[in-house]
Protein backbone atom coordinates (compact mmCIF):
# COMPACT_ATOMS: atom_id res chain seq x y z
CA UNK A 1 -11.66 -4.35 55.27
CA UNK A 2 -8.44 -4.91 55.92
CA UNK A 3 -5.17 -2.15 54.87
CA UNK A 4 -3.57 -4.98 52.02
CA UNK A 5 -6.70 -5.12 50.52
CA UNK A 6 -7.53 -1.20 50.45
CA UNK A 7 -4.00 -0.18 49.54
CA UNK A 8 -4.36 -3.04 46.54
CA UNK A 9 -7.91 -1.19 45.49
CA UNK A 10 -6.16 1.59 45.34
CA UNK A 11 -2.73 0.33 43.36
CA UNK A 12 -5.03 -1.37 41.03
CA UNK A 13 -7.20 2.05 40.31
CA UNK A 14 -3.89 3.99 39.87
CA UNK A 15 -2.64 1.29 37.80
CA UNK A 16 -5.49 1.31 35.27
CA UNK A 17 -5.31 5.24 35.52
CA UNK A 18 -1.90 5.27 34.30
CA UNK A 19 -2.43 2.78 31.75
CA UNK A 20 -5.25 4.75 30.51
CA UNK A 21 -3.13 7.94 30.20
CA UNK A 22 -0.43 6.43 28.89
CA UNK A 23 -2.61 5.09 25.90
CA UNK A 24 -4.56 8.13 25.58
CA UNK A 25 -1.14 10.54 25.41
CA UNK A 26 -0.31 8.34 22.05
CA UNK A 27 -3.71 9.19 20.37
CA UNK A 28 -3.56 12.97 18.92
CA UNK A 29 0.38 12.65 18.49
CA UNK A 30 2.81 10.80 19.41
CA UNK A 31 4.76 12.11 23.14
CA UNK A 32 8.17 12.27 23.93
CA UNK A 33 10.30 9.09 24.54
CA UNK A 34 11.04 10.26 28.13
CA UNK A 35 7.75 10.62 28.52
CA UNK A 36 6.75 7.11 27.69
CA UNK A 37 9.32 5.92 29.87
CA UNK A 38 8.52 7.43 32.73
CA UNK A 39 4.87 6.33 32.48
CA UNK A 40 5.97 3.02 31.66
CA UNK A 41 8.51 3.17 34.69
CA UNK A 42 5.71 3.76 36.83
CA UNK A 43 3.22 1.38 35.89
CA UNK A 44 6.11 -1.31 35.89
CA UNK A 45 6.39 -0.37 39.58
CA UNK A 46 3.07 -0.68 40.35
CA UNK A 47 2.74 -3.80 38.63
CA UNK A 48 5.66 -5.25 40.93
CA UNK A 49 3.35 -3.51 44.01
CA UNK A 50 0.46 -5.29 43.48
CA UNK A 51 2.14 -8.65 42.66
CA UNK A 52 3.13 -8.68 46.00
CA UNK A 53 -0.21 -7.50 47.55
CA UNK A 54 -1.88 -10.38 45.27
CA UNK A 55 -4.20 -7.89 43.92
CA UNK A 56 -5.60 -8.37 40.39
CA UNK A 57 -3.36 -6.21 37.21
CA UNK A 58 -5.02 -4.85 34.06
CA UNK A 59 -4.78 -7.68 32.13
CA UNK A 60 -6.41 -6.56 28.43
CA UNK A 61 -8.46 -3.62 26.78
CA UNK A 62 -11.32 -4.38 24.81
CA UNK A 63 -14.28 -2.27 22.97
CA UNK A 64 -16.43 -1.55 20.50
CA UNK A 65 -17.31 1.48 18.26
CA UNK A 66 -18.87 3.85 21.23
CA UNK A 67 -16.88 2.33 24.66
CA UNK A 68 -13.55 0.68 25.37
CA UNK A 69 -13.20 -1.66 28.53
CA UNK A 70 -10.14 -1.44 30.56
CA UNK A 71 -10.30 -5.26 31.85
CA UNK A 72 -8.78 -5.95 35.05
CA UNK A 73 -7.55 -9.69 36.35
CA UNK A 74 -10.01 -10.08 38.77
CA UNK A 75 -13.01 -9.81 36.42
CA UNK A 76 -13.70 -6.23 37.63
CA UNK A 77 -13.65 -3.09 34.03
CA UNK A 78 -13.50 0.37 33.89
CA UNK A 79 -15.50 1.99 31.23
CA UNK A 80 -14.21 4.46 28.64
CA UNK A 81 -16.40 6.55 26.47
CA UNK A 82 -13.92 6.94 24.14
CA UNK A 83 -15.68 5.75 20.95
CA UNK A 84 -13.46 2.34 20.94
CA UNK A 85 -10.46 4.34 20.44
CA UNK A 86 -8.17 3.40 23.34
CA UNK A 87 -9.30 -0.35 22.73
CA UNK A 88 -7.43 -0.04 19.11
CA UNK A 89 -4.45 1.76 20.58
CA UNK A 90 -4.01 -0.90 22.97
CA UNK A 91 -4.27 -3.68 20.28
CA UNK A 92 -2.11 -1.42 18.28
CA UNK A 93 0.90 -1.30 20.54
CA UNK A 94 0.13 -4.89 22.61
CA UNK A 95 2.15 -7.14 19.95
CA UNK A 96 5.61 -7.23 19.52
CA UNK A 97 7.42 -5.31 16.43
CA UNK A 98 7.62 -8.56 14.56
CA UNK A 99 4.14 -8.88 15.27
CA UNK A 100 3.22 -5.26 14.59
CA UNK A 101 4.86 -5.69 11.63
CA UNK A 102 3.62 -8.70 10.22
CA UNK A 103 0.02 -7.59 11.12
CA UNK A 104 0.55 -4.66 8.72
CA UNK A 105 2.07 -6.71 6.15
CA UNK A 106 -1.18 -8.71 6.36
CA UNK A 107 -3.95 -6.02 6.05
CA UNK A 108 -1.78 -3.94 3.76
CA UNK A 109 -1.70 -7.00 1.57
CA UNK A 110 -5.23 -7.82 1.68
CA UNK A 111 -6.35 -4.06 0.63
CA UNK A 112 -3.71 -4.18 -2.63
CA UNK A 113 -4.65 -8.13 -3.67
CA UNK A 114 -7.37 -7.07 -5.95
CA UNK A 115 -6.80 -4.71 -9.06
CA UNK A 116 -9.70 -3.28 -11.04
CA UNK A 117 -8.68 -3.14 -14.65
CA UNK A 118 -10.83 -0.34 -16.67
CA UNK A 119 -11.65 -0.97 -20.32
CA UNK A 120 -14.33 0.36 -22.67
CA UNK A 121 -17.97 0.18 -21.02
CA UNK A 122 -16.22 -2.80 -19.24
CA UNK A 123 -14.54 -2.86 -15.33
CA UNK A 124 -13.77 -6.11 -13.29
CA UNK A 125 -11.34 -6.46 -10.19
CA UNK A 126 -8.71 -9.12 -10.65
CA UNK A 127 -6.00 -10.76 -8.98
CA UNK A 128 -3.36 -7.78 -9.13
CA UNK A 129 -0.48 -11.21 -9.33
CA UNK A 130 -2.53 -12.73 -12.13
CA UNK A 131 -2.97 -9.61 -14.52
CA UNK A 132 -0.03 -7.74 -13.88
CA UNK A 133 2.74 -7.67 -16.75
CA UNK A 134 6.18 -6.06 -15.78
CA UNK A 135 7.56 -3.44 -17.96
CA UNK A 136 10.60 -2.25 -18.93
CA UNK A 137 12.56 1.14 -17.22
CA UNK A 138 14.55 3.34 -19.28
CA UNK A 139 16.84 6.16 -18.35
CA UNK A 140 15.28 9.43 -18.95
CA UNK A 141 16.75 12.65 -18.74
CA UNK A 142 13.43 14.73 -20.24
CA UNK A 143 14.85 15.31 -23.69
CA UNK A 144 14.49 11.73 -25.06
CA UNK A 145 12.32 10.98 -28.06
CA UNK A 146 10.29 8.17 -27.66
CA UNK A 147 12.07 6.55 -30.63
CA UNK A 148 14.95 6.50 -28.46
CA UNK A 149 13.45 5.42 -25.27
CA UNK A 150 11.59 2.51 -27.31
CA UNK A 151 15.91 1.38 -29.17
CA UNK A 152 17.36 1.39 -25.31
CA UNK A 153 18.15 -1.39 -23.61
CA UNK A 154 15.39 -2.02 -20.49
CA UNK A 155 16.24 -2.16 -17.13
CA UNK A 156 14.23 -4.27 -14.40
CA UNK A 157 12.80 -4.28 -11.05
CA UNK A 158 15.94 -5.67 -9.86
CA UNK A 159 17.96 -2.98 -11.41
CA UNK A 160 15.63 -0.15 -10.43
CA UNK A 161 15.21 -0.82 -7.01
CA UNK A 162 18.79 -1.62 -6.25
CA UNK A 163 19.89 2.12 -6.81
CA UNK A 164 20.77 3.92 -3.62
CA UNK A 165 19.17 7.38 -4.78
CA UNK A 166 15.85 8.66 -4.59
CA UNK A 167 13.82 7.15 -7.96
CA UNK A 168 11.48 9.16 -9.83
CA UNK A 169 8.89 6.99 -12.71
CA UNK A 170 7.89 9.09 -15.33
CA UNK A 171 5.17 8.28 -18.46
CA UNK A 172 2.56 9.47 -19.95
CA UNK A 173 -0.96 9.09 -18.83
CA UNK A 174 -2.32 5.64 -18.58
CA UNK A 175 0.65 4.21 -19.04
CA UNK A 176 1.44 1.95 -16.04
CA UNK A 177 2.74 4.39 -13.01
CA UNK A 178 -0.12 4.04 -10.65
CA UNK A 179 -0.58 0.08 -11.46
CA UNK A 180 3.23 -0.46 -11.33
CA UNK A 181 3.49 1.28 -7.30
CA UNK A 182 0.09 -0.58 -6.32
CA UNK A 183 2.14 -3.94 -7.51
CA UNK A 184 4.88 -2.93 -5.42
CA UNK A 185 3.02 -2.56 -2.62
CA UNK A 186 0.81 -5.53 -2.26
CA UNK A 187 4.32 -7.51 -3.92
CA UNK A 188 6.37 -6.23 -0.75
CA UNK A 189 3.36 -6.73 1.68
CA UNK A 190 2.48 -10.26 0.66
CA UNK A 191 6.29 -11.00 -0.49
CA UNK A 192 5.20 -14.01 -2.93
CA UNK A 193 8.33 -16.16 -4.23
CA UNK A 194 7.40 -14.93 -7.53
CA UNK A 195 7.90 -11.31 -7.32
CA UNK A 196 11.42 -11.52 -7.79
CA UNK A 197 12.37 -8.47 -5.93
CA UNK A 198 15.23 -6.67 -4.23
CA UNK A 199 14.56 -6.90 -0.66
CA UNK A 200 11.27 -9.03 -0.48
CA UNK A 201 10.67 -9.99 2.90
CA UNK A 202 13.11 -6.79 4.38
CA UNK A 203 11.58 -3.64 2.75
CA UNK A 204 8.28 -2.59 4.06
CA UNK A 205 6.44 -0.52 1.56
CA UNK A 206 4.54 2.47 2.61
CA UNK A 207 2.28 4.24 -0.67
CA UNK A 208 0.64 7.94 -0.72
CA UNK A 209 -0.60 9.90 -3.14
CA UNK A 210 1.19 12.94 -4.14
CA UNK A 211 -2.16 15.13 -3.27
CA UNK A 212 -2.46 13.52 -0.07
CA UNK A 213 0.73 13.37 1.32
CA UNK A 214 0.89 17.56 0.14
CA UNK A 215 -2.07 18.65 1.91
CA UNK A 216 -0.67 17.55 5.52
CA UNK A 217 3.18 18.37 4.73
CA UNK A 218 3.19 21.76 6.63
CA UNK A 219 0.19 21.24 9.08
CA UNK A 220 2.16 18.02 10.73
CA UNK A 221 4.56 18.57 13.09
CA UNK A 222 7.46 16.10 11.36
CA UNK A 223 7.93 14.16 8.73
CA UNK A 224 7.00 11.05 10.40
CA UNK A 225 3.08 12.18 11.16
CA UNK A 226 2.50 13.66 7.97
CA UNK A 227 3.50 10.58 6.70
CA UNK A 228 1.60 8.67 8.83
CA UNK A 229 -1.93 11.10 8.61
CA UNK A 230 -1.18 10.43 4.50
CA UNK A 231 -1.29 6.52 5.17
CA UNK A 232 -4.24 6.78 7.30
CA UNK A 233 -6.21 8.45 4.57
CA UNK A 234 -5.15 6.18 2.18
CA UNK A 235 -5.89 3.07 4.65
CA UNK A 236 -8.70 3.87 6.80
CA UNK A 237 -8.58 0.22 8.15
CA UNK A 238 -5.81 0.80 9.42
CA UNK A 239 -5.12 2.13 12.58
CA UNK A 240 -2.52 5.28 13.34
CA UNK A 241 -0.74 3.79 16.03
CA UNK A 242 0.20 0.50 13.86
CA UNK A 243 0.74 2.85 10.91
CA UNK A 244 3.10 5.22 13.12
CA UNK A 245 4.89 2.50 15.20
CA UNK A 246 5.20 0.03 11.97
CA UNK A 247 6.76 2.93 9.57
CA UNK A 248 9.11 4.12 12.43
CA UNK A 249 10.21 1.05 13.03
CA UNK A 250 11.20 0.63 9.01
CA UNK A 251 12.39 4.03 8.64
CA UNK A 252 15.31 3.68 12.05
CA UNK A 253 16.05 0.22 10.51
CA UNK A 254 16.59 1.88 6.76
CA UNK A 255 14.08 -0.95 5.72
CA UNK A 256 11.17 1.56 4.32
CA UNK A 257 10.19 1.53 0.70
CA UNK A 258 8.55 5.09 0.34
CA UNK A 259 6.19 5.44 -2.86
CA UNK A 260 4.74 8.27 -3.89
CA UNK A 261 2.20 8.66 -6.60
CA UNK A 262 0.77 11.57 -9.07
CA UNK A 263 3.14 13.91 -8.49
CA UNK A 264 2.08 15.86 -11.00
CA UNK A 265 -1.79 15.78 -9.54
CA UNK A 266 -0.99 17.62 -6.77
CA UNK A 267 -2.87 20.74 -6.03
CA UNK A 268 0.25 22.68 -5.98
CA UNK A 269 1.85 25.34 -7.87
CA UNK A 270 4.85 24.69 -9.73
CA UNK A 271 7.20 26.75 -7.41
CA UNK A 272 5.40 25.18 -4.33
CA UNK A 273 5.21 21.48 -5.90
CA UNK A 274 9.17 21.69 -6.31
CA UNK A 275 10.03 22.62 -2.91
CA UNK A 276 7.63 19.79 -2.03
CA UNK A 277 9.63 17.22 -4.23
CA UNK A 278 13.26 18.92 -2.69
CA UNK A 279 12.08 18.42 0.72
CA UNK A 280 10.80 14.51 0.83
CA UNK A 281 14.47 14.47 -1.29
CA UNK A 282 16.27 16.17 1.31
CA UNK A 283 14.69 14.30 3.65
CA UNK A 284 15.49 10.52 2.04
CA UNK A 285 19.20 11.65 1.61
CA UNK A 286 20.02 12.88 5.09
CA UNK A 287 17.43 11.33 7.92
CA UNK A 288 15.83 8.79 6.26
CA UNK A 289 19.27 7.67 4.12
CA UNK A 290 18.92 4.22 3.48
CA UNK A 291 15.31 4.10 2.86
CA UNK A 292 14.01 3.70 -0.89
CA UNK A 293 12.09 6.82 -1.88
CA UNK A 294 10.12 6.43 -4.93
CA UNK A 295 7.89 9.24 -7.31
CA UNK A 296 5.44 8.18 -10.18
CA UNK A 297 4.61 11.29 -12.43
CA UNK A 298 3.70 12.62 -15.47
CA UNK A 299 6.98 13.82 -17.35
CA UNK A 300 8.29 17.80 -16.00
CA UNK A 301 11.13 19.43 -16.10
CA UNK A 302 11.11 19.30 -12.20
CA UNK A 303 10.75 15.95 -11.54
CA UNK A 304 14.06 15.41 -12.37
CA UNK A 305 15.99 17.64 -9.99
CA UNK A 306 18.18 15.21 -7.63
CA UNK A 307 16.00 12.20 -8.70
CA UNK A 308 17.40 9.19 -10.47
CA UNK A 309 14.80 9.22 -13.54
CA UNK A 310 13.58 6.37 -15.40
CA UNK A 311 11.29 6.40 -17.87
CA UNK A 312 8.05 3.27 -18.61
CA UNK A 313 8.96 1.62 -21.57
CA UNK A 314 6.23 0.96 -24.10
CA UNK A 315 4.41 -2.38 -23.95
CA UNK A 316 6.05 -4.31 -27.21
CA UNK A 317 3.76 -6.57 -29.17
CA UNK A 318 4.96 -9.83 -27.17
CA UNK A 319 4.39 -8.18 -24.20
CA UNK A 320 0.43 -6.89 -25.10
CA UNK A 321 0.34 -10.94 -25.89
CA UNK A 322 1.14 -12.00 -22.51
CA UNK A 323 -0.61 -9.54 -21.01
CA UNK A 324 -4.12 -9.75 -23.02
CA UNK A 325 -4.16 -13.41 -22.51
CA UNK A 326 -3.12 -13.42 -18.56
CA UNK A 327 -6.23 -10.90 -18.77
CA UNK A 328 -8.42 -13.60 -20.15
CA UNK A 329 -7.02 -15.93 -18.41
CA UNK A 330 -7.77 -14.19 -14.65
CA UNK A 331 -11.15 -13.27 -16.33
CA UNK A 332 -12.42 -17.20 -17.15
CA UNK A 333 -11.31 -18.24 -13.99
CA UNK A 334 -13.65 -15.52 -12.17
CA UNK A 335 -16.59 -17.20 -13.80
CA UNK A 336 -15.35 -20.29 -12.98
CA UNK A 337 -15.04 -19.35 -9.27
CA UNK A 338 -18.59 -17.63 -9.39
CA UNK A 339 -20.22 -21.27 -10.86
CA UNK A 340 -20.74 -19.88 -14.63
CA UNK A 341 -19.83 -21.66 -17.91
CA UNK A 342 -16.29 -20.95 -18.82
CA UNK A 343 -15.67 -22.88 -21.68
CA UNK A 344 -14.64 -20.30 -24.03
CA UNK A 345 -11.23 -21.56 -25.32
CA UNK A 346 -11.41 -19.77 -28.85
CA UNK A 347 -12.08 -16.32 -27.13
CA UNK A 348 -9.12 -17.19 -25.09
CA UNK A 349 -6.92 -18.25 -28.26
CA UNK A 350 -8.18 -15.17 -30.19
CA UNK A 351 -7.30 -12.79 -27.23
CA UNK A 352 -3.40 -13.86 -27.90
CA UNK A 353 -3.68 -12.97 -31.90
CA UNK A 354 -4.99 -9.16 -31.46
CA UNK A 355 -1.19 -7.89 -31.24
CA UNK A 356 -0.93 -5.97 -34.09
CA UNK A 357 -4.52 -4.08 -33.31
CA UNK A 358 -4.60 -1.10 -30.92
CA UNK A 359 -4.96 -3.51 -27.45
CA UNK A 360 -7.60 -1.52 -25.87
CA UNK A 361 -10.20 -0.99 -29.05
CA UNK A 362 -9.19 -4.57 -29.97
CA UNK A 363 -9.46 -6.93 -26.61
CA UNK A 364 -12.40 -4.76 -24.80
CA UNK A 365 -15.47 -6.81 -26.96
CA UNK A 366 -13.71 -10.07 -26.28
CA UNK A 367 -13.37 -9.35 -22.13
CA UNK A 368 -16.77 -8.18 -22.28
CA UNK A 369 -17.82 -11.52 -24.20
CA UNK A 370 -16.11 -13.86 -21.08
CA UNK A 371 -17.78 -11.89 -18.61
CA UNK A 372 -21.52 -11.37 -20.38
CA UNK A 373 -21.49 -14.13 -22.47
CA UNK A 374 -25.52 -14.85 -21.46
CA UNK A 375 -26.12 -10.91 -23.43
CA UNK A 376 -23.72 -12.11 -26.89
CA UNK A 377 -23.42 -14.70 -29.09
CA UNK A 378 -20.77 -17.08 -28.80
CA UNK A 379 -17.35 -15.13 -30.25
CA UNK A 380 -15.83 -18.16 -32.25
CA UNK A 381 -13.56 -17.54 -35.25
CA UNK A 382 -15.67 -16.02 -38.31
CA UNK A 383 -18.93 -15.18 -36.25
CA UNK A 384 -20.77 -11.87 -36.14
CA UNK A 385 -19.29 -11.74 -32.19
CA UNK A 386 -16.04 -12.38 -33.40
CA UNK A 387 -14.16 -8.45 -33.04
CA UNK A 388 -11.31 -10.09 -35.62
CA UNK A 389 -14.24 -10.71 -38.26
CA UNK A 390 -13.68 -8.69 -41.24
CA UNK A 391 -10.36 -7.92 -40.80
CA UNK A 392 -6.76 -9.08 -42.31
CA UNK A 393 -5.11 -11.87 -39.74
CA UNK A 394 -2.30 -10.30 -37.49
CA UNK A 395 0.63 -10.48 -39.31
């Protein structure tokens, strides 16, 4: 055997030792720049080593659930039992950040597309695009009456998310907060024409639950990881490395849109849940300025301490229109989509006339109708189906 080839056996077997350690120091947290380039130094030297000695380079990693297979150019692996982990940090770091970035975009999108909307005895997942009706934002200082909030002028997406402060939503249960930052998510991930938005196509949205986002806040070792151990439970398809590189990425680039939901859910005490709340302020005003940080909660007198407050403004009769026939609307054309009769065009036209009933008790038997018609009679104008029957015409 001749001393190119051995010393190339050997280059190669460093080189896919390196490469594995490199990968496998990113796993539990993330190492010191100087680290990664030093590793990277070295298996850049190497790689110009064996280039001239011919010998094969590790070309790709591969695996599945129990190994992952360090694949070398000459056809030749090395085995990992690893549980497939250093196979998805290697397809987590291989693309580019415009690549890394749109594959989040893409999966983040996908897991956010779908909305299910709860009624009465009735749940179906819809189109989050088709369903969703914007509301109205109000200033809100906690002392408003909702007479007041209902008399002020509303403010928009456009308006809301333009504001250089951290933003804190505040309404009362059921009322739109958690729907509202799950549109903004899958709106900034999928960045349709339609949404309208400050910043589509820049901002990168990142969404945690208050609870979540608490529980890992002092057992991280930064910011950054608790943020990105919050993401992972949140997106379990997702893996850390893409999570970690994408939102650091954003966050250096002042391109992150940071949502944070339930606030007021939290397993914290009060004392505990305000130093919380001071801290991811602190944070989005000094070294994260010029990211978007975003709250959702349930009013306090907390919640509004450095925050920019804004209030959900109460669905008005037009809007419970729109928004109980886009329902119907989304709802024929799942039965449509599934093969089953949808010709149901009075339901549909009755749907738009139930404003001046309470939505919910009012529109629930009529969704229920569209999606088990085979179980009720037909709901047309007058019939025993018909919820409206009985009752004075909306005004």
């Amino acid at each position: 055997m001749s001393e190119g080839f051995q010393l190339s056996n050997f280059l190669t077997n460093l080189l896919a030792s390196l490469t594995y350690d490199l990968l496998k120091a990113l796993l539990p947290h993330p190492p010191r720049q100087e680290e990664i380039a030093q590793l990277a130094a070295q298996i850049h030297d190497l790689r110009a080593l064996l280039a001239r000695f011919g010998a094969p380079q590790v070309i790709r990693i591969a695996g599945d659930v129990a190994h992952s297979v360090i694949i070398l150019g000459d056809g030749n692996t090395v085995n990992v039992d690893d549980d497939g982990s250093l196979a998805q940090q290697w397809t987590a770091w291989q693309p580019s950040p415009a690549e890394a970035r749109d594959l989040y975009l893409a999966r983040l999108a996908a897991l956010r597309q779908l909305h299910i909307f709860p009624l009465s005895r009735l749940s179906f997942d819809l189109p989050l695009e088709k369903i969703y009706q914007r509301p109205g934002f109000v200033r809100y200082a906690g002392e408003e009456k909702p007479a007041a909030l209902r008399q002020a002028p509303p403010l928009g997406f456009q308006d809301l998310l333009a504001r250089p402060r951290p933003l804190a939503l505040t309404g009362i249960l059921g009322q739109g907060k958690t729907t509202t930052l799950r549109y903004l998510t899958w709106a900034y991930a999928a960045h349709p024409e339609s949404a309208l938005l400050p910043g589509l196509g820049e901002r990168l949205p990142f969404a945690v639950s208050a609870r979540r986002l608490s529980q890992v806040w002092n057992e991280a070792l930064d910011p950054l990881e608790a943020w990105v151990q919050a993401l992972r439970g949140e997106y379990s398809a997702l893996h850390p490395a893409l999570l970690r590189r994408v939102l650091q990425d954003a966050l250096q680039g002042g391109r992150a849109l940071l949502l944070v939901d339930a606030l007021d859910e939290a397993r914290l005490p009060d004392p505990a849940r305000a130093d919380f709340l001071a801290a991811l302020r602190a944070l989005a005003e000094s070294d994260w300025r010029g990211n978007l940080l975003l709250v959702a909660s349930r009013p306090y007198a907390w919640l509004h301490s450095g925050f920019e407050t804004f209030a959900l403004r109460d669905l008005q009769p037009p809007d419970v229109q729109r928004l109980a026939y886009r329902l119907g609307q989304a709802l024929l054309e799942k039965r449509r989509a599934d093969g089953l009769d949808a010709d149901s065009p009075a339901v549909l036209e009755r749907l738009t006339r139930l404003t001046d009933l309470p939505f919910l008790r009012a529109v629930t038997p009529l969704l229920r109708h569209l999606a088990h018609p085979a179980g009720a009679a037909r709901a047309r104008p007058g019939s025993r189906a018909d919820p409206g029957r009985g009752r004075p015409p909306p005004g």
